[in-house]
N, C-alpha and C. Protein backbone atom coordinates (compact mmCIF):
# COMPACT_ATOMS: atom_id res chain seq x y z
N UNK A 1 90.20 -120.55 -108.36
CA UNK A 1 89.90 -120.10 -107.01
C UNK A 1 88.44 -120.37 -106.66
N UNK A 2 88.33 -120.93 -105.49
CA UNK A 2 87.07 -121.22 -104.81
C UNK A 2 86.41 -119.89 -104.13
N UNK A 3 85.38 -119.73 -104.28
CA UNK A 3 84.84 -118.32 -103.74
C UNK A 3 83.50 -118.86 -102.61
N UNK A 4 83.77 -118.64 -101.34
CA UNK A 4 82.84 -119.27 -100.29
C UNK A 4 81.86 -118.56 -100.15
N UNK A 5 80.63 -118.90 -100.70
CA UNK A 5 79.26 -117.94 -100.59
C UNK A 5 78.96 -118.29 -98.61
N UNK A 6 78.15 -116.83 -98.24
CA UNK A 6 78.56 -117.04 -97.04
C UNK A 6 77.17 -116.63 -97.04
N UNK A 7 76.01 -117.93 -96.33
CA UNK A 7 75.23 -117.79 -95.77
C UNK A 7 74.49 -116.66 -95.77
N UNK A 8 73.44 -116.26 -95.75
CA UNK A 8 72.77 -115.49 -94.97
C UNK A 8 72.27 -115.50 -93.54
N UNK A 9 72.37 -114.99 -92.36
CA UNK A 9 71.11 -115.30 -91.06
C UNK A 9 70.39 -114.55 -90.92
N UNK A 10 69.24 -115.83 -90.82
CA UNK A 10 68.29 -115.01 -90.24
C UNK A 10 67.85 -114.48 -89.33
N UNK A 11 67.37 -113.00 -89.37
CA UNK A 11 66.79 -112.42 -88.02
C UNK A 11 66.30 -113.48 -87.25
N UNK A 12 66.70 -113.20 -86.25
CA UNK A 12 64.69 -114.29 -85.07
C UNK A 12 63.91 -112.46 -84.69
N UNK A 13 62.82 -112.91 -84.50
CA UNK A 13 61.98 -112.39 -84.29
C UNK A 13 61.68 -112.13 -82.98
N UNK A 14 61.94 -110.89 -82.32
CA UNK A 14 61.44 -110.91 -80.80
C UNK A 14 60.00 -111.13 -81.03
N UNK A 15 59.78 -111.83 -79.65
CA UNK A 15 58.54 -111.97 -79.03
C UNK A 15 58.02 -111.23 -78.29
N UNK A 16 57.09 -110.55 -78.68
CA UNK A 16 56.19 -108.98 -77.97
C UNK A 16 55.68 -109.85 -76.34
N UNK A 17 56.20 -109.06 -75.41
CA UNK A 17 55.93 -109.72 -74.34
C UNK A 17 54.03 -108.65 -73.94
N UNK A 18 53.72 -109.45 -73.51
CA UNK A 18 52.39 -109.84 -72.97
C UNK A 18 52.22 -108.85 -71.73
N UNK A 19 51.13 -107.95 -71.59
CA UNK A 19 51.54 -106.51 -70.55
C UNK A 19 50.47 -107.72 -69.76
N UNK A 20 50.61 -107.56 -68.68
CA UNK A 20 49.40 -107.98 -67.71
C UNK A 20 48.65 -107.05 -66.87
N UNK A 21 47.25 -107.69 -67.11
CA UNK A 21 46.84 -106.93 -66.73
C UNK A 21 46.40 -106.91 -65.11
N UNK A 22 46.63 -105.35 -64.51
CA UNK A 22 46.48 -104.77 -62.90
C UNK A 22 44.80 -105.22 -62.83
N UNK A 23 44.55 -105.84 -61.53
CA UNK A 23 43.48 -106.13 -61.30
C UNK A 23 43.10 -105.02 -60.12
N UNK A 24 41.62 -104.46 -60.62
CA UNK A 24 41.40 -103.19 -59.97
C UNK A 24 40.73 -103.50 -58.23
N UNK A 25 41.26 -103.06 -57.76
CA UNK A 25 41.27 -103.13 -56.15
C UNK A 25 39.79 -102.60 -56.07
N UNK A 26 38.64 -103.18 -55.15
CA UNK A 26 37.44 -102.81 -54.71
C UNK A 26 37.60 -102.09 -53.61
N UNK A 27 37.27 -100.48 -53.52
CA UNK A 27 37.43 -99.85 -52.59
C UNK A 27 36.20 -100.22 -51.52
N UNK A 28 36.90 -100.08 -50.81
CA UNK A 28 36.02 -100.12 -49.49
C UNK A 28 34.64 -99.48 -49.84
N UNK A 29 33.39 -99.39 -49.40
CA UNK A 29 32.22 -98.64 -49.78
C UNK A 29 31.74 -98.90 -48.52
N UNK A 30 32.33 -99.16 -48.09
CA UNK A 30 31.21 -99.52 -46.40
C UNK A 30 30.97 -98.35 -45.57
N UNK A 31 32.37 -98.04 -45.74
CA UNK A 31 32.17 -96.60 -44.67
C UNK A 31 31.13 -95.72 -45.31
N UNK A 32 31.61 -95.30 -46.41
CA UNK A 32 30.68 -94.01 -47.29
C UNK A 32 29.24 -94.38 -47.08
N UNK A 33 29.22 -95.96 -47.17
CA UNK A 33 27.80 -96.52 -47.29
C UNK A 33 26.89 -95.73 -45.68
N UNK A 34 27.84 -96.06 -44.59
CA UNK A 34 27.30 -96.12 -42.93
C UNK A 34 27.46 -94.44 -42.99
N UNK A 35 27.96 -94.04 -43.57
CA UNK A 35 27.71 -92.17 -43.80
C UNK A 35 26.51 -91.70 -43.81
N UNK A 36 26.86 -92.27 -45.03
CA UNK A 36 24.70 -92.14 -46.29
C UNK A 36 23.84 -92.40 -45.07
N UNK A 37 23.72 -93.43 -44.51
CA UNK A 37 23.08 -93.85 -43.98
C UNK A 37 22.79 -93.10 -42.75
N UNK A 38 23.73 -92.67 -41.90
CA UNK A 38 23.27 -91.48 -40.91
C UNK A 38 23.06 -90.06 -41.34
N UNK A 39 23.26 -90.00 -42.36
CA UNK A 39 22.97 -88.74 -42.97
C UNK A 39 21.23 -88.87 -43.31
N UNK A 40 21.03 -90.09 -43.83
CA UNK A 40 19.57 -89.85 -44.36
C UNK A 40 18.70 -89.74 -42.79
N UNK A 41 19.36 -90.38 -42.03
CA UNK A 41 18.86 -91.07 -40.38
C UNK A 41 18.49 -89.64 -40.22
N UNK A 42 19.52 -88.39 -40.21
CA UNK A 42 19.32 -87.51 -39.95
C UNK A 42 18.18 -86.23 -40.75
N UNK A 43 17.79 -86.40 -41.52
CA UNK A 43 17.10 -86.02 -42.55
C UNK A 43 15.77 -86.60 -42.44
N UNK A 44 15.35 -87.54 -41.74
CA UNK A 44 14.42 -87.55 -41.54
C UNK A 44 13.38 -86.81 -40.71
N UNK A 45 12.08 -87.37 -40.59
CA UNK A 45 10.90 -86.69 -39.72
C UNK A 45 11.59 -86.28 -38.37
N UNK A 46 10.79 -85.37 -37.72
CA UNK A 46 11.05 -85.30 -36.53
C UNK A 46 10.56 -86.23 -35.88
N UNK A 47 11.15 -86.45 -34.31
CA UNK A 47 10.77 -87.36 -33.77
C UNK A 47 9.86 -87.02 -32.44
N UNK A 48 9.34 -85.77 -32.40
CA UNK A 48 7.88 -85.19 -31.78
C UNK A 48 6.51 -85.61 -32.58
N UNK A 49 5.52 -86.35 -32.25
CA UNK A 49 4.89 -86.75 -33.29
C UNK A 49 4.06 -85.48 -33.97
N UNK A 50 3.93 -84.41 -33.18
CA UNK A 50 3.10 -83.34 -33.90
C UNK A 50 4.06 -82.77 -34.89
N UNK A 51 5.12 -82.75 -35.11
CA UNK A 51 5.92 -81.97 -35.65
C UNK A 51 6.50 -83.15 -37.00
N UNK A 52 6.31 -82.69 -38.29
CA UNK A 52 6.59 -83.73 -39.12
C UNK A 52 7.61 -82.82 -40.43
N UNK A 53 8.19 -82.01 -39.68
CA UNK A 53 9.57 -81.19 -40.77
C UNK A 53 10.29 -82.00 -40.31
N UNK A 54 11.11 -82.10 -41.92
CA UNK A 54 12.36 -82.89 -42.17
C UNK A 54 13.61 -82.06 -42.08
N UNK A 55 13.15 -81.01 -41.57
CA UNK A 55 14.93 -80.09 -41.31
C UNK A 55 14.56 -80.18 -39.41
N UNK A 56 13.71 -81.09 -39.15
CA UNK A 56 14.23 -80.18 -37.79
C UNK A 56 14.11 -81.79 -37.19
N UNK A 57 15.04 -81.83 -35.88
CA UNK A 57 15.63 -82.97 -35.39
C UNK A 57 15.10 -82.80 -33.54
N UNK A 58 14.83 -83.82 -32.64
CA UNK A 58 14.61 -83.25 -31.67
C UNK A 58 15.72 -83.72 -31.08
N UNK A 59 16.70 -82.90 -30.16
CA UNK A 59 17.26 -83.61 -29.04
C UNK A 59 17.41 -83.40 -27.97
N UNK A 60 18.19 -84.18 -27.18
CA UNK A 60 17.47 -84.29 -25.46
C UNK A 60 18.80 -84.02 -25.00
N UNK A 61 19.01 -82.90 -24.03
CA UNK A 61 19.94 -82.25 -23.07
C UNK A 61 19.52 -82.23 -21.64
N UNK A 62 20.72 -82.52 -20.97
CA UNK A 62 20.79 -82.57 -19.48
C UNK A 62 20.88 -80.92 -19.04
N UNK A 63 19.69 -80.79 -18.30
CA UNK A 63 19.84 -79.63 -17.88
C UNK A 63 20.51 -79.85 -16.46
N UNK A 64 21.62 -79.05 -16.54
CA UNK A 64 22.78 -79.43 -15.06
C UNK A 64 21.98 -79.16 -13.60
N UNK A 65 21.88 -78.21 -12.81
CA UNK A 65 20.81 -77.57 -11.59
C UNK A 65 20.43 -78.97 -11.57
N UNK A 66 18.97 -78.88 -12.17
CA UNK A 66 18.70 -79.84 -11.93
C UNK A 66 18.13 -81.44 -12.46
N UNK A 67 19.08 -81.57 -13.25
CA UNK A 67 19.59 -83.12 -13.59
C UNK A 67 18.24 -83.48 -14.31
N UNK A 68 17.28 -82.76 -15.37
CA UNK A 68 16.36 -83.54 -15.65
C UNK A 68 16.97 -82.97 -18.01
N UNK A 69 16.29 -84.18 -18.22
CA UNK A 69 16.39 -83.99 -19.64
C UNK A 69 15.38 -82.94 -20.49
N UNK A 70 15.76 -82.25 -20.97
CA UNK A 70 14.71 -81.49 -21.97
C UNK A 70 15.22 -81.34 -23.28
N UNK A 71 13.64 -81.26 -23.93
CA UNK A 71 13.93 -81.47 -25.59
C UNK A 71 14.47 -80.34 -25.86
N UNK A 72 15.32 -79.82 -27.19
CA UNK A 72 15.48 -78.66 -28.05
C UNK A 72 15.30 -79.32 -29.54
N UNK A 73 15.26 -78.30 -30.20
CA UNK A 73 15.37 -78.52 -31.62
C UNK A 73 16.22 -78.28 -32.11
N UNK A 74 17.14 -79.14 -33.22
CA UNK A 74 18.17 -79.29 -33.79
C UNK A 74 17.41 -79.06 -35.52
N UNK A 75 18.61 -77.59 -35.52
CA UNK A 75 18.06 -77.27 -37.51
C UNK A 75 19.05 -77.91 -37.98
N UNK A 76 18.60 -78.59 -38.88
CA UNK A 76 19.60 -79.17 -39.67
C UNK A 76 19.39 -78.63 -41.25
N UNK A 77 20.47 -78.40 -41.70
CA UNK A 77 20.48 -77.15 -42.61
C UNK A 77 20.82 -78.16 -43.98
C-alpha cells in the first residue's frame, strides 16, 4: 500500500495595512488675531493729550437738543 504524504501549506502572511496619516487642519487665527488687536487698540493711552491712563478711553456722544458732540470717559475695566 502506497501512503500519500500530504503536503503541508503554508500560512501567507497578512500584510499590516498602513494607518494614514489625518493632516491637521490650520485653524483660522485671523479672527482671534483682529480681536487681540482691538482689544489692545482699546487698552491703550487716552486719547485727550493731558490725560495718559490706560484704563480710561475718550468718547464722543451726540448730545440730541442740541446736535453738538461731547467727550465722556469710557472706564475700561
Amino acid at each position: 500500500m502506497r501512503v500519500l504524504l500530504k503536503k503541508k501549506k503554508k500560512k501567507k502572511k497578512k500584510k499590516k495595512k498602513k494607518k494614514k496619516k489625518k493632516k491637521k487642519k490650520k485653524k483660522k487665527k485671523k479672527k482671534q488675531q483682529q480681536q487681540k488687536q482691538k482689544a489692545e487698540g482699546r487698552r491703550r493711552r487716552c486719547r485727550r493729550s493731558n490725560c495718559s491712563e490706560a484704563h480710561r478711553r475718550i468718547g464722543l456722544v451726540l448730545v440730541k437738543p442740541r446736535q453738538e458732540w461731547r467727550e465722556y470717559v469710557v472706564y475700561l475695566l
